[in-house]
Protein backbone atom coordinates (compact mmCIF):
# COMPACT_ATOMS: atom_id res chain seq x y z
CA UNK A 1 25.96 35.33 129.26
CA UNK A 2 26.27 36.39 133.04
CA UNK A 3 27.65 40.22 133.49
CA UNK A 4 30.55 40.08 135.57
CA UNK A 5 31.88 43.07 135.47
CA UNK A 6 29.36 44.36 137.92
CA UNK A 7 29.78 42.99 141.76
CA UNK A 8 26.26 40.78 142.92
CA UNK A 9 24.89 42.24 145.83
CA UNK A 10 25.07 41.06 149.31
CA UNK A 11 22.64 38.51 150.56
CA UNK A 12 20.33 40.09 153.11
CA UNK A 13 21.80 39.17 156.55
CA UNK A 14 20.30 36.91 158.87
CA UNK A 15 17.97 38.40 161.37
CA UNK A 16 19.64 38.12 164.90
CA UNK A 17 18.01 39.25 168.32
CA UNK A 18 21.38 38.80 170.16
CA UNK A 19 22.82 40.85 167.13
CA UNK A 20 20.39 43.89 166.70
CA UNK A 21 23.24 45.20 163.48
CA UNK A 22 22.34 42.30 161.35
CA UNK A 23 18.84 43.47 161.31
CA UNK A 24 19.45 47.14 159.47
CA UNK A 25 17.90 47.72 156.38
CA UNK A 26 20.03 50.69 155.25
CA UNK A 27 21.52 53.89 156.35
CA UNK A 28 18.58 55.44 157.19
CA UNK A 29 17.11 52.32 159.46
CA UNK A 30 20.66 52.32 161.44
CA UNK A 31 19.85 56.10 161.54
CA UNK A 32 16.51 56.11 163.15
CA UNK A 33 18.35 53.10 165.54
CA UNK A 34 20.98 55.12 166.48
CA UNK A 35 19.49 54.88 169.73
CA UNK A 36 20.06 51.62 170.50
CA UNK A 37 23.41 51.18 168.94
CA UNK A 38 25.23 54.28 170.76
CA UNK A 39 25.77 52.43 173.51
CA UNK A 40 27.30 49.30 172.06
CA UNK A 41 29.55 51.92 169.87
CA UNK A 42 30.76 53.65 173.43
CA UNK A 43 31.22 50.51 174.77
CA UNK A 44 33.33 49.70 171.99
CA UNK A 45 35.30 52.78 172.47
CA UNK A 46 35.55 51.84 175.99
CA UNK A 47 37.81 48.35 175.36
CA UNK A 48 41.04 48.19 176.27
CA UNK A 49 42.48 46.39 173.33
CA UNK A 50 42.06 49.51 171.06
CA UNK A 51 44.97 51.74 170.12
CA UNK A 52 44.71 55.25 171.42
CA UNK A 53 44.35 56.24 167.68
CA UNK A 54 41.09 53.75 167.42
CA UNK A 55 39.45 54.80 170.59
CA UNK A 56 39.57 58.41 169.45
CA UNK A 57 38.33 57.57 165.90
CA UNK A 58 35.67 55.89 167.71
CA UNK A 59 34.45 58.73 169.86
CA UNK A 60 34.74 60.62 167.02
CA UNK A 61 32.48 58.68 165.08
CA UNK A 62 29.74 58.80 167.51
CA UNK A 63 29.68 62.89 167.72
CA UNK A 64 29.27 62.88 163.80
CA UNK A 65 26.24 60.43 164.02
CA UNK A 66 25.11 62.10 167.25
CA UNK A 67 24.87 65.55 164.33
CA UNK A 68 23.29 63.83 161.84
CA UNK A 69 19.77 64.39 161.52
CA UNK A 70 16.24 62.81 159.69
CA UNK A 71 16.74 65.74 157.06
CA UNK A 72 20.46 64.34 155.96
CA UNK A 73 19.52 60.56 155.45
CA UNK A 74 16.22 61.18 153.78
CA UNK A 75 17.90 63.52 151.05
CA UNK A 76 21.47 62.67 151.20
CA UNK A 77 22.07 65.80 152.86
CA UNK A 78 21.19 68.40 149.61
């Protein structure tokens, strides 16, 4: 009998070169990335079809993972 009452996980995502985000392993792969996707998040932050309230979570979002450092995704931060 299958277990349902646990969710499946995800299938792995397709590898993408025009879509570098599809090719993270985890948290701490986007982490060590961070490089190369802080300027597509700023970008983001940039368009004019967000709401004021977006924009700002945006930025927002990009000093926290500016902060974050190897120690907290390698230990979860303890």
């Amino acid at each position: 009998m299958i277990d349902t009452s646990k969710p499946h996980p995800e299938p792995a995502p397709t590898p993408s070169p025009k879509n570098p985000a599809r090719n993270v392993r985890d948290v701490a792969d986007f982490h060590l990335r961070w490089p190369e996707f802080r300027p597509i998040a700023k970008a983001l932050g940039r368009n004019p079809a967000l709401s004021e309230a977006e924009a700002d979570t945006l930025a927002w979002m990009v000093e926290l993972l500016d902060r974050i450092g190897p120690r907290d995704v390698e230990d979860g931060g303890k």
